[in-house]
N, C-alpha and C. Protein backbone atom coordinates (compact mmCIF):
# COMPACT_ATOMS: atom_id res chain seq x y z
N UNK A 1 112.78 109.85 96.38
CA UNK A 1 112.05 108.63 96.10
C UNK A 1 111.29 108.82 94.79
N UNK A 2 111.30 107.87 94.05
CA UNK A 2 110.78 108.22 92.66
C UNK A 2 109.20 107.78 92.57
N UNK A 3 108.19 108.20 91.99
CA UNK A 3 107.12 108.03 91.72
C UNK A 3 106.67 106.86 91.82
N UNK A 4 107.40 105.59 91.33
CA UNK A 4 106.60 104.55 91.26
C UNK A 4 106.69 103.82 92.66
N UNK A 5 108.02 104.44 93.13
CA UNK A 5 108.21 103.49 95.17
C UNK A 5 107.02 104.26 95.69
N UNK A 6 107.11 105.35 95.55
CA UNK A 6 105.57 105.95 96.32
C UNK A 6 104.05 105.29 95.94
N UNK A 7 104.68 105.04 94.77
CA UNK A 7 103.01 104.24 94.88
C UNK A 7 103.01 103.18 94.82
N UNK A 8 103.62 102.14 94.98
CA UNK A 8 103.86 101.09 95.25
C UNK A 8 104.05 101.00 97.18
N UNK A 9 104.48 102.13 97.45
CA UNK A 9 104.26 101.96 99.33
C UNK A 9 102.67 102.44 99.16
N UNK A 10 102.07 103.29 99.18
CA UNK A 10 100.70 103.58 98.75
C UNK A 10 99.70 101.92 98.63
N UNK A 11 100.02 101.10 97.50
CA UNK A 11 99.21 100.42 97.13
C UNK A 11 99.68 98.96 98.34
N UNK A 12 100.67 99.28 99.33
CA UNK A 12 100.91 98.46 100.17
C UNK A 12 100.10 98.57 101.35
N UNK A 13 100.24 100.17 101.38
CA UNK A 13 99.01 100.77 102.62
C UNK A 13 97.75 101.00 102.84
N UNK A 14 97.28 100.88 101.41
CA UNK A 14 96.16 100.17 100.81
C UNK A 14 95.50 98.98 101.09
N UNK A 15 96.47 98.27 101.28
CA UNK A 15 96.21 96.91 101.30
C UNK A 15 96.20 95.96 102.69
N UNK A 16 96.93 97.11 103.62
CA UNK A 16 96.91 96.60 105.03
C UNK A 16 95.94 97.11 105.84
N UNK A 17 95.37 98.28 104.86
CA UNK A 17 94.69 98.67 105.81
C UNK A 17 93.26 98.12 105.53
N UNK A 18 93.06 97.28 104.40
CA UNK A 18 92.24 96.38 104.18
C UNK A 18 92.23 95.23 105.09
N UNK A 19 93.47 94.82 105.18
CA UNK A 19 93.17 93.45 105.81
C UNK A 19 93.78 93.89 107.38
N UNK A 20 93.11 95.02 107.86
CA UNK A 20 93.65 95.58 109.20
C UNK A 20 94.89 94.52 109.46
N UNK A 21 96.19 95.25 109.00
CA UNK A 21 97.45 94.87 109.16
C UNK A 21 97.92 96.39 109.55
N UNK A 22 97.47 96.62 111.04
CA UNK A 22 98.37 97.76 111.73
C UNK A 22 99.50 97.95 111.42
N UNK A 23 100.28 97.16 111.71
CA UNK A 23 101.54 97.61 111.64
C UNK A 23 102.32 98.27 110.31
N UNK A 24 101.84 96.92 109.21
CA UNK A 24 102.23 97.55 107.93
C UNK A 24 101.44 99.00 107.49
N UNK A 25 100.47 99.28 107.82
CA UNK A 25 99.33 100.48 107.66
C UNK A 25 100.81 101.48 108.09
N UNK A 26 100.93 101.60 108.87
CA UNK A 26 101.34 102.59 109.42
C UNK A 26 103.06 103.19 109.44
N UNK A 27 103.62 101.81 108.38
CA UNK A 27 104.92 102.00 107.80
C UNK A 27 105.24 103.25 107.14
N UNK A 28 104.37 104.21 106.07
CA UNK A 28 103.89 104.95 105.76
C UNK A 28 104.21 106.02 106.16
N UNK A 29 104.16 106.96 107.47
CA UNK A 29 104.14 107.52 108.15
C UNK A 29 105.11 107.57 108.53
N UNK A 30 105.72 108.99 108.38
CA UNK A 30 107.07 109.52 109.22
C UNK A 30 106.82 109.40 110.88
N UNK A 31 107.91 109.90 112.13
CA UNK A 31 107.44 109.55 113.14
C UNK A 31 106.35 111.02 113.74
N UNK A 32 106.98 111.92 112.88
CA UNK A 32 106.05 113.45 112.96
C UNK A 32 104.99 114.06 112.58
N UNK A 33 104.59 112.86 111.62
CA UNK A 33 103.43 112.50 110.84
C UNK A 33 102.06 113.40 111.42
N UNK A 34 101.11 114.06 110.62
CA UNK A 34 99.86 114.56 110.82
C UNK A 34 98.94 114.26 110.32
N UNK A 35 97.80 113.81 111.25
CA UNK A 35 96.45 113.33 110.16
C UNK A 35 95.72 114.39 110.88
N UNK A 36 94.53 114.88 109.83
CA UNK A 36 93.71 115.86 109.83
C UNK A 36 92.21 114.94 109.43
N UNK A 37 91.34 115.56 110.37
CA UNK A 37 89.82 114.57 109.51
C UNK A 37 89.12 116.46 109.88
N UNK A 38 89.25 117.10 108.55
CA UNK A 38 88.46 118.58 108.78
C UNK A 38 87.44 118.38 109.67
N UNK A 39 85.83 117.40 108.82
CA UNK A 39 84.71 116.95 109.30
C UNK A 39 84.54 117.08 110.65
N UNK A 40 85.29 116.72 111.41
CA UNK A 40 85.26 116.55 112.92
C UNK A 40 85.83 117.66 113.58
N UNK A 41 87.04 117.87 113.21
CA UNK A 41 87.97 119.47 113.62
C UNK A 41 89.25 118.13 114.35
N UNK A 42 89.20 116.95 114.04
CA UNK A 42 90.39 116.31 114.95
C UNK A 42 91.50 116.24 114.37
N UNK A 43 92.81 116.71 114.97
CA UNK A 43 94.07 116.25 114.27
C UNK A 43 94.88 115.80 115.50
N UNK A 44 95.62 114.92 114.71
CA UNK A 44 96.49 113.55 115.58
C UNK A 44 97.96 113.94 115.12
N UNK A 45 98.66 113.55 116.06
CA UNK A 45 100.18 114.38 115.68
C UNK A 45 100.52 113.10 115.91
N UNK A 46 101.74 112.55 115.16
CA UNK A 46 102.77 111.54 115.46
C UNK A 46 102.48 109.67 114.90
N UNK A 47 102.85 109.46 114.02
CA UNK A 47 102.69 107.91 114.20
C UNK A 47 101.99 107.07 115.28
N UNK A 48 102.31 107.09 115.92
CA UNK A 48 102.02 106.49 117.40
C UNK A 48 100.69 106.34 117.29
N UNK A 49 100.29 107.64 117.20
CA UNK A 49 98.90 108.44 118.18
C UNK A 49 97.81 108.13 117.13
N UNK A 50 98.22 107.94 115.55
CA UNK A 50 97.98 108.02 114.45
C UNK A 50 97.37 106.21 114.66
N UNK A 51 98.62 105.49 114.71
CA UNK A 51 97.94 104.11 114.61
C UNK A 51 97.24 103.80 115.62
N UNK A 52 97.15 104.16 117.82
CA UNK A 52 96.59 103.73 118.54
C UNK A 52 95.12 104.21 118.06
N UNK A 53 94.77 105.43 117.02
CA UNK A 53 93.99 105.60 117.49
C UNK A 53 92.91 104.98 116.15
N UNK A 54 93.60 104.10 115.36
CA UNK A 54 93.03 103.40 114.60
C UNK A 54 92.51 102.18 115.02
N UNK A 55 93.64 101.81 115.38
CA UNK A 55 93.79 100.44 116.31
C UNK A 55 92.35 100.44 117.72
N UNK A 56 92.58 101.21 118.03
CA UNK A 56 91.04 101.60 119.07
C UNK A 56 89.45 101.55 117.91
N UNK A 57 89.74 101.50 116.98
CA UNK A 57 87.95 101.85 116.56
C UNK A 57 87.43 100.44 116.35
N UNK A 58 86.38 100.65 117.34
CA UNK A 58 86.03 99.35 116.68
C UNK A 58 85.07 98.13 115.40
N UNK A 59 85.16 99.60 114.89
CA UNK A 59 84.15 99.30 113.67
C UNK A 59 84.52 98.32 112.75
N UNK A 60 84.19 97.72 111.80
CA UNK A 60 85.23 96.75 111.32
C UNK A 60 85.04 97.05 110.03
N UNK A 61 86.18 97.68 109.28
CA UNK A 61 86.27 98.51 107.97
C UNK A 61 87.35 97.84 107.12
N UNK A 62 86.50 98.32 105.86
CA UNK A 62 86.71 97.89 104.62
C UNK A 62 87.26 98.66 103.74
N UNK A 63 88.31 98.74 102.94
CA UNK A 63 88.93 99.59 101.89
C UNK A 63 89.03 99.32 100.68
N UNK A 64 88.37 99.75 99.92
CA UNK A 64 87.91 99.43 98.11
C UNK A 64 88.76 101.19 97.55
N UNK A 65 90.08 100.96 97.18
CA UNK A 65 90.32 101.81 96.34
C UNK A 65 89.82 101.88 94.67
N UNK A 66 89.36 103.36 94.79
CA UNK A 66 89.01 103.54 93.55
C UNK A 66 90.46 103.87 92.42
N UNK A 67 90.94 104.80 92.88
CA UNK A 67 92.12 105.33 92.10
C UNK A 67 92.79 105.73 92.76
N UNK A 68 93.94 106.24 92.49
CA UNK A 68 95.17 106.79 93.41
C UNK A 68 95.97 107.70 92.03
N UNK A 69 96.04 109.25 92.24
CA UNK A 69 97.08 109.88 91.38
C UNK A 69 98.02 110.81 92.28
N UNK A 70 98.65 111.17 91.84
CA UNK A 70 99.82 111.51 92.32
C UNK A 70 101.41 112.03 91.51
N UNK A 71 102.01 112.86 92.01
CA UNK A 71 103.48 112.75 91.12
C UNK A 71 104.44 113.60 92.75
N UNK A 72 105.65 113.30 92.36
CA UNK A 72 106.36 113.25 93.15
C UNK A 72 105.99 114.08 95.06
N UNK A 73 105.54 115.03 95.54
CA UNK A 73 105.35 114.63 96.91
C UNK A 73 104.11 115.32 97.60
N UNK A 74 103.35 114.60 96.51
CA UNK A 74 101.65 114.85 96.67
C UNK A 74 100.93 113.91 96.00
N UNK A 75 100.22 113.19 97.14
CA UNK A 75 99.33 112.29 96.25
C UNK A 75 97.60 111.77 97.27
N UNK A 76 96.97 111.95 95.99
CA UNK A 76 95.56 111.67 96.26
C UNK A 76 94.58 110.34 95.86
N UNK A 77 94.25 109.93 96.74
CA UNK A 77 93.75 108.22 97.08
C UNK A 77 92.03 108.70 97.32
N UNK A 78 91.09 108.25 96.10
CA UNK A 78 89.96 107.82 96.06
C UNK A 78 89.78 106.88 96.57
N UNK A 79 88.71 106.74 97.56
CA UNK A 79 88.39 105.04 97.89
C UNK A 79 86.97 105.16 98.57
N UNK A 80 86.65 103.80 98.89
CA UNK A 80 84.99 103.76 99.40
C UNK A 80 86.32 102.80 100.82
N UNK A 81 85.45 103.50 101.97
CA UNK A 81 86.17 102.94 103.22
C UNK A 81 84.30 102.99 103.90
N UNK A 82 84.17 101.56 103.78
CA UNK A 82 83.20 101.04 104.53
C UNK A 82 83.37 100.81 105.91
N UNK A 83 82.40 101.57 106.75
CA UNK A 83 82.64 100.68 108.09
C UNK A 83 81.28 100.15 108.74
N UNK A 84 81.62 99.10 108.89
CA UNK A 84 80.59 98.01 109.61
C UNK A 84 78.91 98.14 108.51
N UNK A 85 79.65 97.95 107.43
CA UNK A 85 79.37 97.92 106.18
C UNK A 85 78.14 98.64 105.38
N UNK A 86 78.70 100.07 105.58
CA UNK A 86 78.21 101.06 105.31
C UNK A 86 79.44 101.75 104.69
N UNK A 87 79.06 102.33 103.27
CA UNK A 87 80.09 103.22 103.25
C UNK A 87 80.13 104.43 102.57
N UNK A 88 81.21 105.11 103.03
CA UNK A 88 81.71 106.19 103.11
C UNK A 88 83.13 106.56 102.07
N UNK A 89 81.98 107.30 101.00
CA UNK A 89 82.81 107.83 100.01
C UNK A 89 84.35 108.91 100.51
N UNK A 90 85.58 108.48 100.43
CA UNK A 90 86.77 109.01 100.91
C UNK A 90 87.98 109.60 100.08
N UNK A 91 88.14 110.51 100.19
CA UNK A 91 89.67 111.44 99.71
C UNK A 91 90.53 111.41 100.83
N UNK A 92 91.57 110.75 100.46
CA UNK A 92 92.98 110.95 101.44
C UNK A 92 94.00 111.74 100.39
N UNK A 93 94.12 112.99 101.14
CA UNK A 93 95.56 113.64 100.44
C UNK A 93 96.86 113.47 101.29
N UNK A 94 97.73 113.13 100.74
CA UNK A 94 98.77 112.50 101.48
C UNK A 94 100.14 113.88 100.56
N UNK A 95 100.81 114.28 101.77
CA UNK A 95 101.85 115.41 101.42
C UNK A 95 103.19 114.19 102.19
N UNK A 96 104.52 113.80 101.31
CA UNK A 96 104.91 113.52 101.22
C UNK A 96 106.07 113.91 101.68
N UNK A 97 107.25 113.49 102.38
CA UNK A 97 108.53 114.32 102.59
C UNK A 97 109.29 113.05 102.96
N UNK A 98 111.08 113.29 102.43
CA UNK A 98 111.26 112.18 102.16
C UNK A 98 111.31 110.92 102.01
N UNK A 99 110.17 110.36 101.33
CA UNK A 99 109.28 109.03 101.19
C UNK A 99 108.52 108.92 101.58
N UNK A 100 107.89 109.41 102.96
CA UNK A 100 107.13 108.74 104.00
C UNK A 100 106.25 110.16 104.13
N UNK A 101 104.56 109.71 104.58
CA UNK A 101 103.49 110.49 104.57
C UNK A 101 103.97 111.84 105.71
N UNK A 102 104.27 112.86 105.51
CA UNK A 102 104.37 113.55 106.92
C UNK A 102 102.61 114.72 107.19
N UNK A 103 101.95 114.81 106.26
CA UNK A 103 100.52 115.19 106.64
C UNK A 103 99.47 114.55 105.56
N UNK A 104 98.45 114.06 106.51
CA UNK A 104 97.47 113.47 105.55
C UNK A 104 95.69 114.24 105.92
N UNK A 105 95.30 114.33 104.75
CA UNK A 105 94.45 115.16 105.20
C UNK A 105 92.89 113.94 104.85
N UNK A 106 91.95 113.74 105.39
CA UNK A 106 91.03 112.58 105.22
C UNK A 106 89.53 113.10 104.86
N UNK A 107 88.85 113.22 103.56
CA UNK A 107 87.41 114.07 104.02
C UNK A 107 86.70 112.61 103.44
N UNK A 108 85.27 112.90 104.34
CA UNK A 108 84.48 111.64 104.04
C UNK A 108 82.81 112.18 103.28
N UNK A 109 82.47 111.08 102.73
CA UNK A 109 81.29 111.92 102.30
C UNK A 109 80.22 110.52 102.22
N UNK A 110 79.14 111.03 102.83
CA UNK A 110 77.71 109.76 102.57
C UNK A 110 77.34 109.52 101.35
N UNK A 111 77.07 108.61 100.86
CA UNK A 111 75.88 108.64 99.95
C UNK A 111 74.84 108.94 99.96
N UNK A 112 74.41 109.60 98.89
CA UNK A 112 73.15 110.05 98.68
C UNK A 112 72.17 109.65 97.41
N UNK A 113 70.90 109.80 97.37
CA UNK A 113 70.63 109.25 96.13
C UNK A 113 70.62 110.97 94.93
N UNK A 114 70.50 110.44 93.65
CA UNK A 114 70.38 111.28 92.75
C UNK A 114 69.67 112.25 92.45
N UNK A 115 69.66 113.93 92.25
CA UNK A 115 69.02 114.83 92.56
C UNK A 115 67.62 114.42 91.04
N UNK A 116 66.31 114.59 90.88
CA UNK A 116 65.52 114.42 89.93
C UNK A 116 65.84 115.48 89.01
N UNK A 117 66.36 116.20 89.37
CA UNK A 117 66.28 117.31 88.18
C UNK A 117 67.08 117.62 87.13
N UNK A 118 68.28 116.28 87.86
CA UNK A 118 69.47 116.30 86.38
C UNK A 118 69.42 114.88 85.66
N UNK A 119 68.01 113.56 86.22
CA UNK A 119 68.52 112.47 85.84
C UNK A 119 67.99 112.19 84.24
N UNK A 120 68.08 112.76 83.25
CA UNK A 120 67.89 113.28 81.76
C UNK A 120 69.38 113.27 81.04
N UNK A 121 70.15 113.44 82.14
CA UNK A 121 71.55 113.89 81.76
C UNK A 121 72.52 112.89 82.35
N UNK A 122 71.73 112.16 83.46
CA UNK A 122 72.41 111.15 84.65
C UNK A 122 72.65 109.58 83.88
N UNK A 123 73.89 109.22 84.15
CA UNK A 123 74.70 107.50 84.11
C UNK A 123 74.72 107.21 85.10
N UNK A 124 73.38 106.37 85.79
CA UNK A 124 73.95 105.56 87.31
C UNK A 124 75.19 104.50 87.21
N UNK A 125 76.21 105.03 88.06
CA UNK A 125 77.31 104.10 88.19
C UNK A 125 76.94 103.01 88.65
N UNK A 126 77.91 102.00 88.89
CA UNK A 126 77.67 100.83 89.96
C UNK A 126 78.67 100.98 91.28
């Protein structure tokens, strides 16, 4: 699969999983598929298990990709994944095998405010 179908399925799965479109979310995903969330110690084996157990949360979340890079069967997705509108700065590494995600690894991180001792040197983003 060449670079740009991968990210073009990417910016599809992106996008469903914005407008919680399960099904397309989870096109993505081989049927042997592994998601990992370190943070917690939980890993989910299989498509299936992968979408019920999305499909179960009931938080109601939001996906603002920042960037997405990548080259042929590794690729990494910046994004702010708000839930119940709070959010949570996110890295998804996605390991690739023919076309379709077969391990994804998910780390999340809070916001915090800015340490005083570097803001001399500090650009608050938006």
């Amino acid at each position: 699969m060449e670079d740009s179908e991968i990210r073009a399925a990417l910016d599809r799965h992106w996008a469903a999983s914005d407008a919680n479109d399960f099904e397309e979310e989870h096109r993505i995903y081989r049927e042997d598929a592994v998601l990992e969330y370190p943070q917690s110690g939980e890993r989910i084996r299989g498509r299936h298990n992968i979408q019920s157990s999305r499909c179960a949360q009931p938080n109601k979340k939001r996906f603002t990709v920042r960037r997405i890079l990548g080259a042929a069967d590794l690729w990494i997705t910046e994004l702010i994944l708000t839930y119940d509108g709070r959010p949570s700065y996110t890295v998804s590494i996605m390991e690739f095998r023919d076309g379709q995600v077969a391990r994804e690894t998910q780390y999340f991180a809070d916001p915090f405010e800015p340490g005083p001792s570097r803001v001399q040197w500090v650009e608050r983003m938006a």
